[in-house]
N, C-alpha and C. Protein backbone atom coordinates (compact mmCIF):
# COMPACT_ATOMS: atom_id res chain seq x y z
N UNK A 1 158.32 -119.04 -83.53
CA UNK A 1 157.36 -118.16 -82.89
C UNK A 1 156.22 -119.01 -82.34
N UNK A 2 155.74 -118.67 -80.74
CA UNK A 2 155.22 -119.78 -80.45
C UNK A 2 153.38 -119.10 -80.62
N UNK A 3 152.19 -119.57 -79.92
CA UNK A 3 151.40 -119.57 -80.77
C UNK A 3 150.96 -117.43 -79.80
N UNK A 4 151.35 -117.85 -78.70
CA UNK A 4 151.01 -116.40 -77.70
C UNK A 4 151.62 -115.28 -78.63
N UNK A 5 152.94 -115.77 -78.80
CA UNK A 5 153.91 -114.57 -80.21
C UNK A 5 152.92 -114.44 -81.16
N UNK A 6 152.44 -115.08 -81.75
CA UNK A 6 151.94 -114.72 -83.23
C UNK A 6 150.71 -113.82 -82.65
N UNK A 7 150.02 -114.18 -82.31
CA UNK A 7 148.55 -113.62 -81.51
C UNK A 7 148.87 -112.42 -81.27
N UNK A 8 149.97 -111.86 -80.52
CA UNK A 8 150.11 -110.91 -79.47
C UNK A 8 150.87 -109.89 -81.00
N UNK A 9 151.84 -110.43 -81.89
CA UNK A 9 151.66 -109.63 -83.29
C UNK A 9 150.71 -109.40 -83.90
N UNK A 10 149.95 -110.47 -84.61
CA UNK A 10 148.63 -110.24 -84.89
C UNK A 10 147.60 -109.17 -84.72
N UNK A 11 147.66 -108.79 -83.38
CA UNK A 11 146.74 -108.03 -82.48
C UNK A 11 147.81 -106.00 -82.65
N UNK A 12 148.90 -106.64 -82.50
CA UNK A 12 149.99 -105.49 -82.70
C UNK A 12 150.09 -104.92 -84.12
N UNK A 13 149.78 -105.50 -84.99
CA UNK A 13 149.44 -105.43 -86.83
C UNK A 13 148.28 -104.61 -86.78
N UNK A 14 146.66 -105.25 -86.33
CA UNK A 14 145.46 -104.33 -86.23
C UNK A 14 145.59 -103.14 -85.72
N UNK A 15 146.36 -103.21 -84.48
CA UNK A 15 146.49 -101.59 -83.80
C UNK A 15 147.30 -100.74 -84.09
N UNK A 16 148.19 -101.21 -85.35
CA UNK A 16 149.43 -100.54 -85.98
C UNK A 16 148.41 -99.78 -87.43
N UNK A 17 147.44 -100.77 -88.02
CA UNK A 17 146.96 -100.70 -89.08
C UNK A 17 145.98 -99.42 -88.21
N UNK A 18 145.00 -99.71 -87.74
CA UNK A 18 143.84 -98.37 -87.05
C UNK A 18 144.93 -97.45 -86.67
N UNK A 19 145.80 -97.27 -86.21
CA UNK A 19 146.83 -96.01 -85.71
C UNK A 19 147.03 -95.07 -87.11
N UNK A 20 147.44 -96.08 -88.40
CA UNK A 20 147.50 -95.52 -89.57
C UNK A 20 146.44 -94.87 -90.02
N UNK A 21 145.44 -95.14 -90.29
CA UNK A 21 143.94 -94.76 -90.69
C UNK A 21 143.51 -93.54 -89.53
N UNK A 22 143.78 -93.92 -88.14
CA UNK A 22 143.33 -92.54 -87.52
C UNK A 22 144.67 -91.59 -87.92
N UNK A 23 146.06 -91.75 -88.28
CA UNK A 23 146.52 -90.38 -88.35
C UNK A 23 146.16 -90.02 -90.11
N UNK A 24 146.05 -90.74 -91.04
CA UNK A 24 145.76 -90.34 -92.32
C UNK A 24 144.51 -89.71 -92.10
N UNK A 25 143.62 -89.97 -91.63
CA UNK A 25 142.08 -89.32 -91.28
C UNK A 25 142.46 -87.88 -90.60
N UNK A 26 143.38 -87.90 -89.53
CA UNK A 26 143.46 -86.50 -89.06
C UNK A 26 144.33 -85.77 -89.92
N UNK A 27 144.81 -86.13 -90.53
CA UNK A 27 145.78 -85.45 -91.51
C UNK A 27 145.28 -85.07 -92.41
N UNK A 28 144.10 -85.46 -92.92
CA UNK A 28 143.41 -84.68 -94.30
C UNK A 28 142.15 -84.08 -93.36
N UNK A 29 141.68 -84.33 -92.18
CA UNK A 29 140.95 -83.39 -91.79
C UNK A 29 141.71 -82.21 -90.85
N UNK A 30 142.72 -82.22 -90.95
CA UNK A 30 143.69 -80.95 -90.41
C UNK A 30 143.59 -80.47 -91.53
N UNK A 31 144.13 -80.99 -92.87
CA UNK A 31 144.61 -80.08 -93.90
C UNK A 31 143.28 -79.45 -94.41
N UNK A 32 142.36 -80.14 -94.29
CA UNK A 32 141.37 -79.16 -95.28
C UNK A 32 141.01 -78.18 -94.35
N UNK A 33 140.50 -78.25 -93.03
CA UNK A 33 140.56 -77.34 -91.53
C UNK A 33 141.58 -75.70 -92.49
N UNK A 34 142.69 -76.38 -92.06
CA UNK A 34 143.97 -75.08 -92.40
C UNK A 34 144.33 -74.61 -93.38
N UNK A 35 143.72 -74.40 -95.00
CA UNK A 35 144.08 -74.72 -95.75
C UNK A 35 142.96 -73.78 -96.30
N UNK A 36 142.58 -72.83 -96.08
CA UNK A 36 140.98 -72.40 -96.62
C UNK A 36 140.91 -71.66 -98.23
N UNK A 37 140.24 -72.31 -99.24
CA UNK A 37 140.38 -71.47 -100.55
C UNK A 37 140.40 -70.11 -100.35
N UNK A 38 141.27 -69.29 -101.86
CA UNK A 38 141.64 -67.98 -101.80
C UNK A 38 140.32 -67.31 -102.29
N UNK A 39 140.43 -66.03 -101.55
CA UNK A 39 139.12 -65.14 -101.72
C UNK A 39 138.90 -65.04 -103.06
N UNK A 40 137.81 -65.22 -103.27
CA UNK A 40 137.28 -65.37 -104.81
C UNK A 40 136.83 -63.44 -105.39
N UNK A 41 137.36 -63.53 -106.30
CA UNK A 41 136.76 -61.64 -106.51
C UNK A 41 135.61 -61.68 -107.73
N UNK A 42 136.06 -62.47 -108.82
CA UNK A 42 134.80 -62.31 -110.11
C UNK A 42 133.98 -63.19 -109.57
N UNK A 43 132.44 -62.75 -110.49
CA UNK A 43 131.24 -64.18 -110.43
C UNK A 43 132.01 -65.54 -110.86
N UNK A 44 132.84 -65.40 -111.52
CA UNK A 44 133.19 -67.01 -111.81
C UNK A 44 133.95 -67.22 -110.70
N UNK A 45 134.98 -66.89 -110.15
CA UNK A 45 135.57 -67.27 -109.00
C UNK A 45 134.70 -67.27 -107.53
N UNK A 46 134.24 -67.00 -107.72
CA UNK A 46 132.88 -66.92 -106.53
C UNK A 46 132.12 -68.58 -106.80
N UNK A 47 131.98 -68.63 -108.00
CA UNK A 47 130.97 -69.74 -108.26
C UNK A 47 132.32 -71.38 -108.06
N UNK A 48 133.35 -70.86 -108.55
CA UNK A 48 134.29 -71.61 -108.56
C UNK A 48 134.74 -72.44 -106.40
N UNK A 49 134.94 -71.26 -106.36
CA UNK A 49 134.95 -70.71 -104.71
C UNK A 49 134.26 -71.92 -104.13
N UNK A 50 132.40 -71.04 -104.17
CA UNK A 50 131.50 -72.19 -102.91
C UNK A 50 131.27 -73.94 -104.29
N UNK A 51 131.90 -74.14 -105.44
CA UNK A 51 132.14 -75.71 -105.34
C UNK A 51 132.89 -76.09 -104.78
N UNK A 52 134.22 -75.70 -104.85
CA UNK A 52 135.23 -75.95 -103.47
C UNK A 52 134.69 -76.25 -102.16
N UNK A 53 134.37 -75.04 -102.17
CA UNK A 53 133.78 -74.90 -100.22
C UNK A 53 133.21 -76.43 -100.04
N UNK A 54 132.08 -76.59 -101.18
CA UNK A 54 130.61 -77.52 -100.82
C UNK A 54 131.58 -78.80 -101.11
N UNK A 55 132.75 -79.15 -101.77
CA UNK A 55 133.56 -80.27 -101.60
C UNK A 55 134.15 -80.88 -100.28
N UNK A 56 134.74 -79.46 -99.95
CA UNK A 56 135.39 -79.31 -98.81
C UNK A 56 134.71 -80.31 -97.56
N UNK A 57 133.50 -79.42 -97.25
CA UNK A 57 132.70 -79.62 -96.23
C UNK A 57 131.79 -80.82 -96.63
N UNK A 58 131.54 -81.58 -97.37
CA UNK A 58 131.50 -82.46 -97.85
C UNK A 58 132.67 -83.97 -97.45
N UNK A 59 133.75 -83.58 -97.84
CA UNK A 59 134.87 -84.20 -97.37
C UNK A 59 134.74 -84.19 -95.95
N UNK A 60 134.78 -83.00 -95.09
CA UNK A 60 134.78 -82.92 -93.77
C UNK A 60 133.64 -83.74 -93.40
N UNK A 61 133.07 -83.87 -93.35
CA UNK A 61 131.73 -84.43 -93.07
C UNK A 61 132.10 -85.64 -93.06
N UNK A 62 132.68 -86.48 -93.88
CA UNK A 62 132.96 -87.61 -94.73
C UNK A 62 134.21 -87.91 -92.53
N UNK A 63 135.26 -87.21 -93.27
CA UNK A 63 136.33 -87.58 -92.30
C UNK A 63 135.76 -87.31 -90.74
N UNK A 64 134.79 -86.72 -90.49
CA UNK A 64 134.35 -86.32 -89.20
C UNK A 64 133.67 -87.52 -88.67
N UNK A 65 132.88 -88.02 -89.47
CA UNK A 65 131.58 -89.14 -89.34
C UNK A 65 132.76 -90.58 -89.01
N UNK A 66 133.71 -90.35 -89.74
CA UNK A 66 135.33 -91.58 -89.73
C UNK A 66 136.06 -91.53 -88.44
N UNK A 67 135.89 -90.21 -88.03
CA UNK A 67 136.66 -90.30 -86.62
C UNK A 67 135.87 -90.51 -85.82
N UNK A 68 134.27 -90.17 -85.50
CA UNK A 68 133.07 -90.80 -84.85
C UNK A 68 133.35 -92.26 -84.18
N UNK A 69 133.82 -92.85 -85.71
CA UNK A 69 133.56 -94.13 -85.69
C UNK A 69 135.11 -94.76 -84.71
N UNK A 70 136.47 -94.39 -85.53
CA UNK A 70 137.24 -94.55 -85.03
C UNK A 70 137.71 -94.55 -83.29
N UNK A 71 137.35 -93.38 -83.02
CA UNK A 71 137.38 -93.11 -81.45
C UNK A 71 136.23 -93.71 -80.47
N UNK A 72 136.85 -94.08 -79.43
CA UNK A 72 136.26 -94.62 -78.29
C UNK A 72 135.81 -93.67 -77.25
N UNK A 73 134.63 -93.40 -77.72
CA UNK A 73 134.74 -92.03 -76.43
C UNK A 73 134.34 -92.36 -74.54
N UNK A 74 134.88 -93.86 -74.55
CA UNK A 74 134.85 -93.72 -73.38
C UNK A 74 135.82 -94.06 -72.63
N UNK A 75 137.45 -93.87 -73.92
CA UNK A 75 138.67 -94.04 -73.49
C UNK A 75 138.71 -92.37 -73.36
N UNK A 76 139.37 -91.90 -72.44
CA UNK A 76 140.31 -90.55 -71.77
C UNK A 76 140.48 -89.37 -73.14
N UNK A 77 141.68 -90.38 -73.57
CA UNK A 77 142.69 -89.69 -74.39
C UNK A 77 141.75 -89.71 -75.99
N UNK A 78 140.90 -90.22 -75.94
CA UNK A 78 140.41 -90.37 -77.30
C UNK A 78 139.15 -89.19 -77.72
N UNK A 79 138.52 -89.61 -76.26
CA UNK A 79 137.10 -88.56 -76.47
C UNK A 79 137.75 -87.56 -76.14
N UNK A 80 138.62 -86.96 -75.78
CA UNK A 80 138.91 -85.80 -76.08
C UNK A 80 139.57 -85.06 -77.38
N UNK A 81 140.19 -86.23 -78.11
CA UNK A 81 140.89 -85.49 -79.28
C UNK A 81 139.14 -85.78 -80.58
N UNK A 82 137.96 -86.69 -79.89
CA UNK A 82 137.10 -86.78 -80.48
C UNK A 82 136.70 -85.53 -80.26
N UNK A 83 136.01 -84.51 -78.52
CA UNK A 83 135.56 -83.43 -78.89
C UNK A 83 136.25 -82.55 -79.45
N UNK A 84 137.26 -82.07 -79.20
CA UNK A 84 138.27 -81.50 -80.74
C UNK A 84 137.63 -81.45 -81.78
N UNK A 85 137.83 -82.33 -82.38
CA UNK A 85 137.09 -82.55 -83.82
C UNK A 85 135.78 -82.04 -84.26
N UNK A 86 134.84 -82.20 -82.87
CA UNK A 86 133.57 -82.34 -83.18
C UNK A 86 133.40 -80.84 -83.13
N UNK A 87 134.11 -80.39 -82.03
CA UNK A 87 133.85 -78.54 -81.91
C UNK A 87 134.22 -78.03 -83.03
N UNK A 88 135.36 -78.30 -83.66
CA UNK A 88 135.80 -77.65 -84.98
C UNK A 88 134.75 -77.59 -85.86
N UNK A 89 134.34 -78.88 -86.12
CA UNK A 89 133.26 -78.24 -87.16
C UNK A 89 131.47 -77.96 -87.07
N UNK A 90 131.80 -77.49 -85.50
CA UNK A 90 130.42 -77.13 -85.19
C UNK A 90 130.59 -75.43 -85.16
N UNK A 91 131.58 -75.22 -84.84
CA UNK A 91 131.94 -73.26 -84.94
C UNK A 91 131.73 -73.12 -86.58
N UNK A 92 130.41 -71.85 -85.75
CA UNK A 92 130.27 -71.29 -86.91
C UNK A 92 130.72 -69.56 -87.47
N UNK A 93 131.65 -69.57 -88.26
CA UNK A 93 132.15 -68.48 -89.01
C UNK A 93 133.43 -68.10 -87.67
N UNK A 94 134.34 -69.41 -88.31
CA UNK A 94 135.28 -69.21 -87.21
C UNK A 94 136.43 -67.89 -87.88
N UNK A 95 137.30 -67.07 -86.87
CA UNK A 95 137.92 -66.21 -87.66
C UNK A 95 139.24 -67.24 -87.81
N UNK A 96 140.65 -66.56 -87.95
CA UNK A 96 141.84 -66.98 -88.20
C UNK A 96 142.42 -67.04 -86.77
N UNK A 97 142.07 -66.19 -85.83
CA UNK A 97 142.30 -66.76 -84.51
C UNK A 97 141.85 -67.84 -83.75
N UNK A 98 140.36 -68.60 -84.18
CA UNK A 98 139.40 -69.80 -83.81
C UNK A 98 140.71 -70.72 -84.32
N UNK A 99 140.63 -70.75 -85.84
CA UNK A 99 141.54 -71.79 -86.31
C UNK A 99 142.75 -72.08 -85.88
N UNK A 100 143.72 -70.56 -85.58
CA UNK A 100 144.70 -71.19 -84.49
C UNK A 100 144.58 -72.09 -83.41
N UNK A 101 143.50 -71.91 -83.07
CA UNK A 101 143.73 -72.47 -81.30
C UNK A 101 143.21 -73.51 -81.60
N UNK A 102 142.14 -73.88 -82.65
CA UNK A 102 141.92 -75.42 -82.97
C UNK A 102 143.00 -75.74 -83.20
N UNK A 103 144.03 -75.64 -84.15
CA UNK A 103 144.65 -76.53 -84.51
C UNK A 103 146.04 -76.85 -84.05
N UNK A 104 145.75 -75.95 -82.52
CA UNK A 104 146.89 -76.65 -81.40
C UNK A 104 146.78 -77.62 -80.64
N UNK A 105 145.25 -77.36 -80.27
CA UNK A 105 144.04 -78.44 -79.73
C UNK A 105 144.27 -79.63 -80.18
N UNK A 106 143.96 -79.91 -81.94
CA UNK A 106 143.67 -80.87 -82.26
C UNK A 106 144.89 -81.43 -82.62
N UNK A 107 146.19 -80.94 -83.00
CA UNK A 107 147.25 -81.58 -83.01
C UNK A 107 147.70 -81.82 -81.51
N UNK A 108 147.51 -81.48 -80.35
CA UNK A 108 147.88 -81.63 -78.96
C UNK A 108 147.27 -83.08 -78.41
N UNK A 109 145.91 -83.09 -79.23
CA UNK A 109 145.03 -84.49 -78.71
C UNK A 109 145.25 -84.99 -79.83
N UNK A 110 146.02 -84.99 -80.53
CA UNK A 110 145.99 -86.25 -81.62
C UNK A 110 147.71 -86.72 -81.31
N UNK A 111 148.65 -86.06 -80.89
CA UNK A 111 149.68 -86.72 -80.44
C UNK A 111 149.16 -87.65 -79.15
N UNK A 112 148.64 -86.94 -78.04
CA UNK A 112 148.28 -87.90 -77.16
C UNK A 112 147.72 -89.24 -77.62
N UNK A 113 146.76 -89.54 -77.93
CA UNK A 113 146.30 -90.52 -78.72
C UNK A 113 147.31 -91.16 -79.20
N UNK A 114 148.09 -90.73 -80.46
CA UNK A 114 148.61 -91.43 -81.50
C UNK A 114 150.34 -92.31 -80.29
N UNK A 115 150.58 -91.12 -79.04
CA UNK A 115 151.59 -91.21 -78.56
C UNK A 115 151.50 -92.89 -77.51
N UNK A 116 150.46 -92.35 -76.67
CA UNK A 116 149.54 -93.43 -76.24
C UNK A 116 149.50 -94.92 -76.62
N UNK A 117 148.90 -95.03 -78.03
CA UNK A 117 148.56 -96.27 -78.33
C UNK A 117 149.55 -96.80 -79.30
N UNK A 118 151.03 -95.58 -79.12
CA UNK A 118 152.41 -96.64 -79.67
C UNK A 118 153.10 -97.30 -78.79
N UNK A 119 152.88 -96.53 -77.68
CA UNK A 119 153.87 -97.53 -76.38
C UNK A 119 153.09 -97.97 -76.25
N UNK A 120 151.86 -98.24 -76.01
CA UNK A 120 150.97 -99.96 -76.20
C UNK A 120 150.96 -100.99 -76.79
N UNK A 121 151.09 -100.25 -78.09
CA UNK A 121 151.57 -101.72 -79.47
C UNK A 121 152.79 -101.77 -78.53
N UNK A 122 154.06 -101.08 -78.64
CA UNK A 122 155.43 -101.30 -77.96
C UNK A 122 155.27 -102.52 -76.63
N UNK A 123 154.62 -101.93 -76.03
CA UNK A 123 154.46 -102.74 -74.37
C UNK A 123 153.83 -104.33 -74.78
N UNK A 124 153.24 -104.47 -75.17
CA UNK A 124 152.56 -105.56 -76.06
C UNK A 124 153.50 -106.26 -76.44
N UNK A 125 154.23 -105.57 -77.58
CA UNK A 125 155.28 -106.82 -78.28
C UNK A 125 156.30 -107.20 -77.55
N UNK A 126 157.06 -106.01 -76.94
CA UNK A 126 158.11 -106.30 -75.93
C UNK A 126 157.46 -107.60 -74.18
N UNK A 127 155.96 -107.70 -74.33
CA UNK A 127 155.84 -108.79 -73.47
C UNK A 127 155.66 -107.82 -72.21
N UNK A 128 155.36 -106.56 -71.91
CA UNK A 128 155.14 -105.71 -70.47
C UNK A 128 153.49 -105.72 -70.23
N UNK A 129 153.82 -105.48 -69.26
CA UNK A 129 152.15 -105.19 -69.03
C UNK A 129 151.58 -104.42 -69.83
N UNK A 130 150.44 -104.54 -70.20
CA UNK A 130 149.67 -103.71 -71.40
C UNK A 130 149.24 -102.40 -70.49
N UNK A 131 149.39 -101.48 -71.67
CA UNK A 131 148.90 -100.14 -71.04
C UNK A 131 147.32 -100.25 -70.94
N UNK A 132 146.88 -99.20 -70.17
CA UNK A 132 145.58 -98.79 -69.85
C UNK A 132 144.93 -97.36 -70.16
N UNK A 133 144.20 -97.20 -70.72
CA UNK A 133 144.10 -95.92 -71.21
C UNK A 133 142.95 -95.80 -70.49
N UNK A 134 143.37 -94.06 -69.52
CA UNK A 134 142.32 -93.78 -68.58
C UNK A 134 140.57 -94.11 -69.31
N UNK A 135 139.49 -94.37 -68.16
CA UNK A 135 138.51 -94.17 -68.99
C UNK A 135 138.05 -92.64 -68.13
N UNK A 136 136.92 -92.34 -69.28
CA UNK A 136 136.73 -91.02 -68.96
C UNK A 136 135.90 -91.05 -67.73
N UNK A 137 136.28 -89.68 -67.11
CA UNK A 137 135.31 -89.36 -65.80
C UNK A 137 134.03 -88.79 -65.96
N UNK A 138 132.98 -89.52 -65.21
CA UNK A 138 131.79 -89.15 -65.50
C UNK A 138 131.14 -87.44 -64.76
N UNK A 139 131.09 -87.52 -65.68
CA UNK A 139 130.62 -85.63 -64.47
C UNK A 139 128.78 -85.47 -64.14
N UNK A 140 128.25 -85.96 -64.71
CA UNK A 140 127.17 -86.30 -64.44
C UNK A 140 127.05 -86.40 -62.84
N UNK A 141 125.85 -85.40 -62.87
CA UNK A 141 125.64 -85.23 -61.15
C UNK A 141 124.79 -86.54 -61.01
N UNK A 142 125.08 -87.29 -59.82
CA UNK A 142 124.16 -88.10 -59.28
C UNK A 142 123.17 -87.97 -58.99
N UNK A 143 122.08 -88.77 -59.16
CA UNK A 143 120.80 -88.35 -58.47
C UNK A 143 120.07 -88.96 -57.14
């Protein structure tokens, strides 16, 4: 393996390793998203209930602030499965229909992404031209 091979793996290892970490990150912030504790009926299940909740959203917080970091929001495909994310947990007192449509959203932009930056590692190792991931369009009116 000559020294361009190792490099060009090397580099294919990091973006294999972050690919892992962003889908484990969306995968426990999907699941806690879809997944909502059962209606609590006594004071103890009530009290039981919002520690859950305050874990929950806690956690979310945790994985939200992780995908912040993870995503490039001034790649295309990224800041968008970033606003995804960010809308989800800015709706407040979403019903069971909100959560549907998030979580077609956010699984729709998280394949893109995840789909994206495998035929890149791919294109990479196989020696093709490296992909390009649109950057985003500015909408900002000129002045």
């Amino acid at each position: 393996m000559n020294a361009k091979n190792a490099g060009t793996r090397a580099l294919a290892d990091v973006r294999i390793d972050w690919l892992k970490d962003l889908r484990d990150t969306l995968s426990e912030y999907h699941s806690i998203l879809m997944c909502e504790n059962p209606d609590a009926k006594g004071e103890a299940d009530v009290r039981t209930k919002e520690r859950a909740n305050a874990v929950d959203d806690r956690r979310l917080s945790y994985l939200g602030t992780k995908l912040d970091l993870l995503l490039n929001q001034k790649k295309k495909y990224q800041q968008a499965l970033w606003r995804v994310s960010d809308d989800i947990l800015k709706h407040e007192n979403p019903t069971d229909e909100d959560y549907d449509q998030a979580d077609k959203q956010l699984v729709a932009a998280a394949r893109e992404v995840l789909d994206f930056h495998w035929r890149k590692i791919k294109a990479e190792i196989l020696g093709e031209p490296p992909l390009k991931e649109p950057p985003v369009q500015d909408t900002r009116a000129t002045l």
